[in-house]
N, C-alpha and C. Protein backbone atom coordinates (compact mmCIF):
# COMPACT_ATOMS: atom_id res chain seq x y z
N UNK A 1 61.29 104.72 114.42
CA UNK A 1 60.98 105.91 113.68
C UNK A 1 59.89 105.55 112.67
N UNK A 2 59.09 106.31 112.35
CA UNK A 2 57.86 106.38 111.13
C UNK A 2 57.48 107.39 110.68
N UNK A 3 57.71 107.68 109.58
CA UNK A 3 57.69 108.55 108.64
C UNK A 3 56.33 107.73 107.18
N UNK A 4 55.67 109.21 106.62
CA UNK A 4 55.00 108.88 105.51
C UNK A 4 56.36 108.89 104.96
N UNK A 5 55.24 108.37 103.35
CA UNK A 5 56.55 108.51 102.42
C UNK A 5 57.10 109.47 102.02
N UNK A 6 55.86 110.63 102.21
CA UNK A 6 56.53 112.21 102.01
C UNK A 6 57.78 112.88 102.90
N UNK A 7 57.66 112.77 104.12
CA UNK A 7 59.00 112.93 105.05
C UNK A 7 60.20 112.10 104.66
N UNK A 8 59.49 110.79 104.22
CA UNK A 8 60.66 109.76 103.95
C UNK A 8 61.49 110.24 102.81
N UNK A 9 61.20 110.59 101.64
CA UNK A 9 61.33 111.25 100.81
C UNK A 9 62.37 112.90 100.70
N UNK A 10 61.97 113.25 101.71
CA UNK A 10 62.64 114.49 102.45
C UNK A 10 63.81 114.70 103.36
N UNK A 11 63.30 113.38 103.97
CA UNK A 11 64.47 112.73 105.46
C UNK A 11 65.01 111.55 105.05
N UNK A 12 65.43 111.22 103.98
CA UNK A 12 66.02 109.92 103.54
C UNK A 12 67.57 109.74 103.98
N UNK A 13 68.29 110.15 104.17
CA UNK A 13 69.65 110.32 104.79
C UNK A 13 69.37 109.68 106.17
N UNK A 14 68.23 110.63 107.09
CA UNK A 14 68.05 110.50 108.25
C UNK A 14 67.88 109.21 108.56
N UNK A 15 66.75 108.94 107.85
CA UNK A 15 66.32 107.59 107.77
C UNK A 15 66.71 106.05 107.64
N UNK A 16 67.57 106.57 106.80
CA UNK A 16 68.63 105.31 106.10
C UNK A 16 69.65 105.03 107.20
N UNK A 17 70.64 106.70 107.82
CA UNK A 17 71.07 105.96 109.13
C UNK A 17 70.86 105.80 110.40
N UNK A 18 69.71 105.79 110.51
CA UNK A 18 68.79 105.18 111.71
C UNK A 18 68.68 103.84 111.29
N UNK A 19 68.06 103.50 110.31
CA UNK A 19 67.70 102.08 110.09
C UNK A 19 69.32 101.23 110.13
N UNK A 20 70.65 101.98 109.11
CA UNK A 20 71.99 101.35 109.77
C UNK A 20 72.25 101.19 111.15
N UNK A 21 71.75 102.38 112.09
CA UNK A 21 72.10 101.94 113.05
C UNK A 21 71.42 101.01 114.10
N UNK A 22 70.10 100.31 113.35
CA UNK A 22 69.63 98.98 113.77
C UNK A 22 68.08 100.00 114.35
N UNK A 23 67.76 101.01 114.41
CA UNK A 23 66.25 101.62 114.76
C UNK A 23 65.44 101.09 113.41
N UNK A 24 64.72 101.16 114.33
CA UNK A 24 63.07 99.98 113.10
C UNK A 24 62.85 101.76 112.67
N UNK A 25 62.29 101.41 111.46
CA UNK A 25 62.36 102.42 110.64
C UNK A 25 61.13 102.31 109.54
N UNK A 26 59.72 102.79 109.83
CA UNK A 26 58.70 101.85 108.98
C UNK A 26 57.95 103.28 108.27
N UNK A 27 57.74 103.24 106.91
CA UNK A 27 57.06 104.04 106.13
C UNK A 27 56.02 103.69 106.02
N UNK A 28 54.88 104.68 106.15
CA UNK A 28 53.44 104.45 106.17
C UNK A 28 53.38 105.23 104.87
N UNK A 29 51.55 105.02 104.46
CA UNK A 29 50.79 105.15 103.07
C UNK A 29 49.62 105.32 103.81
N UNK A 30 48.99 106.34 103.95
CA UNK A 30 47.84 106.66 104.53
C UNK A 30 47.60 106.12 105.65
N UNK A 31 48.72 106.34 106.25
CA UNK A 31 48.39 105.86 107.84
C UNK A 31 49.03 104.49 108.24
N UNK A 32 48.98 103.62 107.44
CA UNK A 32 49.25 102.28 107.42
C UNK A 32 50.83 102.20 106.70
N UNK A 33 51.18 101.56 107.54
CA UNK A 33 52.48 100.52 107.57
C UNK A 33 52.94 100.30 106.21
N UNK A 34 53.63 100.66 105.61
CA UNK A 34 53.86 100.42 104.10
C UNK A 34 55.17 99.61 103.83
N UNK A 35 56.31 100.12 104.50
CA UNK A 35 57.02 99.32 104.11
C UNK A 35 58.33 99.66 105.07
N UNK A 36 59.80 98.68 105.59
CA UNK A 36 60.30 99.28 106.68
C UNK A 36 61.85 98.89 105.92
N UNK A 37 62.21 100.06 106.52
CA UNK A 37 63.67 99.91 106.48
C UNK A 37 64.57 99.25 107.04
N UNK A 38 65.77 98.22 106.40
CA UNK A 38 66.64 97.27 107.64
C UNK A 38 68.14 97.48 106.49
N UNK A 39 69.19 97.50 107.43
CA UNK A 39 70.19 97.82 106.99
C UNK A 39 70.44 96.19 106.17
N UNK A 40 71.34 96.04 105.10
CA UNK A 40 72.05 95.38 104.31
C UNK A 40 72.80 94.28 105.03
N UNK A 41 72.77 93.27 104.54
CA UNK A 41 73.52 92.04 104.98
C UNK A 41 74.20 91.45 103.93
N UNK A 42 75.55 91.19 104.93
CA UNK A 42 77.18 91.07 104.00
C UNK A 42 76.41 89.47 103.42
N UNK A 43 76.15 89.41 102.02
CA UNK A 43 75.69 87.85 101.28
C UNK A 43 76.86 86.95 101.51
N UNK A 44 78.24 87.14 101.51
CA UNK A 44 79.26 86.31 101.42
C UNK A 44 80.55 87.36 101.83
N UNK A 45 81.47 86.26 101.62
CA UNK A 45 82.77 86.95 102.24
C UNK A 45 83.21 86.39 103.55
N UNK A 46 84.32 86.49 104.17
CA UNK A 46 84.84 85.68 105.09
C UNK A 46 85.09 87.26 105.97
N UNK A 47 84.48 86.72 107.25
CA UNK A 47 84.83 88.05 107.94
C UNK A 47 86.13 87.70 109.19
N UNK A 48 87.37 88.22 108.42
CA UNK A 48 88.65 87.95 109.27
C UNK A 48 88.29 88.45 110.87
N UNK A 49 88.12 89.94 111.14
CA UNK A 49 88.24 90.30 112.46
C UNK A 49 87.22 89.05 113.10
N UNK A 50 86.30 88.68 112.76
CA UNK A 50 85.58 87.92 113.52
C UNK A 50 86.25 86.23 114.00
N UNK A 51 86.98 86.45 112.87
CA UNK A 51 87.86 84.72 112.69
C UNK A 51 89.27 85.25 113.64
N UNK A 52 89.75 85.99 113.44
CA UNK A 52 90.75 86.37 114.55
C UNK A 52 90.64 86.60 116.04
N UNK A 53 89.17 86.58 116.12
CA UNK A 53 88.58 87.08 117.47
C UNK A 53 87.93 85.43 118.25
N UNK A 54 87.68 84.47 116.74
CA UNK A 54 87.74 83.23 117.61
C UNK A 54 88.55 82.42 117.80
N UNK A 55 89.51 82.94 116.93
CA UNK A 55 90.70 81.79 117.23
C UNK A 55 91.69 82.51 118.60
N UNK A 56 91.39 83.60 118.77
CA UNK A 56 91.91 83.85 120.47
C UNK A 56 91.53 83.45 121.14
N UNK A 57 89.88 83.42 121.05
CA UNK A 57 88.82 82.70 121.88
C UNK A 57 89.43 81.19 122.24
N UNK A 58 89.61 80.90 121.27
CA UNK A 58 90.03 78.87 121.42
C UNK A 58 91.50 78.79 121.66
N UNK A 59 92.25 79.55 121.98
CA UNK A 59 93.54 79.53 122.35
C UNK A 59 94.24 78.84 120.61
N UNK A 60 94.11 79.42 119.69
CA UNK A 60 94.41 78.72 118.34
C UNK A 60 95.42 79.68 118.05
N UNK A 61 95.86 80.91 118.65
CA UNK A 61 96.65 81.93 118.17
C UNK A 61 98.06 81.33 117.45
N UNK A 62 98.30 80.69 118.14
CA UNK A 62 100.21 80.41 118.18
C UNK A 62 100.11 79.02 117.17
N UNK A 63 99.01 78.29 116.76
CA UNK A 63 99.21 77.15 115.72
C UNK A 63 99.37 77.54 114.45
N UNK A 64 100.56 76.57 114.28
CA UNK A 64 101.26 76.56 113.04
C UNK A 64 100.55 75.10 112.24
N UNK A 65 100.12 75.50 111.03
CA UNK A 65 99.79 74.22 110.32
C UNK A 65 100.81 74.28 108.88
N UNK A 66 101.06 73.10 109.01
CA UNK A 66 102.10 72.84 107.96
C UNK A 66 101.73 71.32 107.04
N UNK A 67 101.89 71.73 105.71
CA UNK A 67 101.49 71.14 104.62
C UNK A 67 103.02 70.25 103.97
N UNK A 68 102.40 69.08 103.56
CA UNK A 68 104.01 68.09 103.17
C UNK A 68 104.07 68.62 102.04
N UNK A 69 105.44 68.05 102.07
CA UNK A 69 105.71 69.42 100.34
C UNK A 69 104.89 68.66 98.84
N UNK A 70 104.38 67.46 99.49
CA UNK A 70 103.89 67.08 97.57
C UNK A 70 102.44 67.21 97.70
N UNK A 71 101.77 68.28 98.80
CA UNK A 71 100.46 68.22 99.11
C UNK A 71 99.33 68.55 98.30
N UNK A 72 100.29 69.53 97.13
CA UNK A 72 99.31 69.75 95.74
C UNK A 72 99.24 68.50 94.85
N UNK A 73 100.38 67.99 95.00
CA UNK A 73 99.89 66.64 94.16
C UNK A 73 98.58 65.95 93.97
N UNK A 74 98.51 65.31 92.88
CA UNK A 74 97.07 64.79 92.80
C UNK A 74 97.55 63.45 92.98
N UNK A 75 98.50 62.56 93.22
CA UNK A 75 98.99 61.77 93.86
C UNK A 75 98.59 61.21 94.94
N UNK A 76 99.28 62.73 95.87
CA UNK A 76 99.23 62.72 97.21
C UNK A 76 97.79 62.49 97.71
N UNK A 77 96.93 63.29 97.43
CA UNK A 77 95.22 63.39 97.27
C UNK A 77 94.93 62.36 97.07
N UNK A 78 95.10 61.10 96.13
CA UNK A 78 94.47 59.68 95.94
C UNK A 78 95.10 58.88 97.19
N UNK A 79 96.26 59.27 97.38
CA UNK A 79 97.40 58.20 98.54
C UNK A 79 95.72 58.86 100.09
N UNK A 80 95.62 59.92 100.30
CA UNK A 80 95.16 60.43 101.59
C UNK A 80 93.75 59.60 101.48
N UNK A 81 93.24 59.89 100.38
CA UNK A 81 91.79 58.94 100.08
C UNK A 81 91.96 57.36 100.20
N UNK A 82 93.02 56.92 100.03
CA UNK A 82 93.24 55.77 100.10
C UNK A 82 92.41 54.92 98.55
N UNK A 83 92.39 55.40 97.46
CA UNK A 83 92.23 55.17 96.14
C UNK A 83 93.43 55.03 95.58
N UNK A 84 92.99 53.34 95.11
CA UNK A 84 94.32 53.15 93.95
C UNK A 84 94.79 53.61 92.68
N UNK A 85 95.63 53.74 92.14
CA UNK A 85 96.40 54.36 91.13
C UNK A 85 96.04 53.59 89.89
């Protein structure tokens, strides 16, 4: 899609979810290419459905991981490092 900035301006809804839905989306300035629209990217965050979708993938569904009970220790942490006390 390409729109001046005047339509853009007018059709901004339109515009915005076209460009969400991944259509190149470029505003011109007298003809020329001015500037283009691209939907938002997640900066951080852990995306579960995607982590649930690979651990089916790897047959990881049914593992159980289990922690010894003094595992918060800061003890335990020097004993695993193998650093003396």
């Amino acid at each position: 899609m390409e729109l001046s900035i005047r339509d853009a301006k007018a059709r901004f809804a339109e515009a915005a979810t076209a460009a969400a839905r991944g259509e190149r989306v470029v505003v011109t300035k007298h003809g020329r290419p001015f500037i283009e629209l691209v939907p938002a990217q997640r900066t951080a965050g852990m995306d579960f459905n995607k982590a649930a979708i690979v651990r089916r993938d790897l047959g990881l569904d049914g593992l159980a991981v289990t922690l010894p009970p003094d595992f918060d220790n800061p003890a335990f942490s020097r004993q695993v490092l193998g650093l003396s006390d």
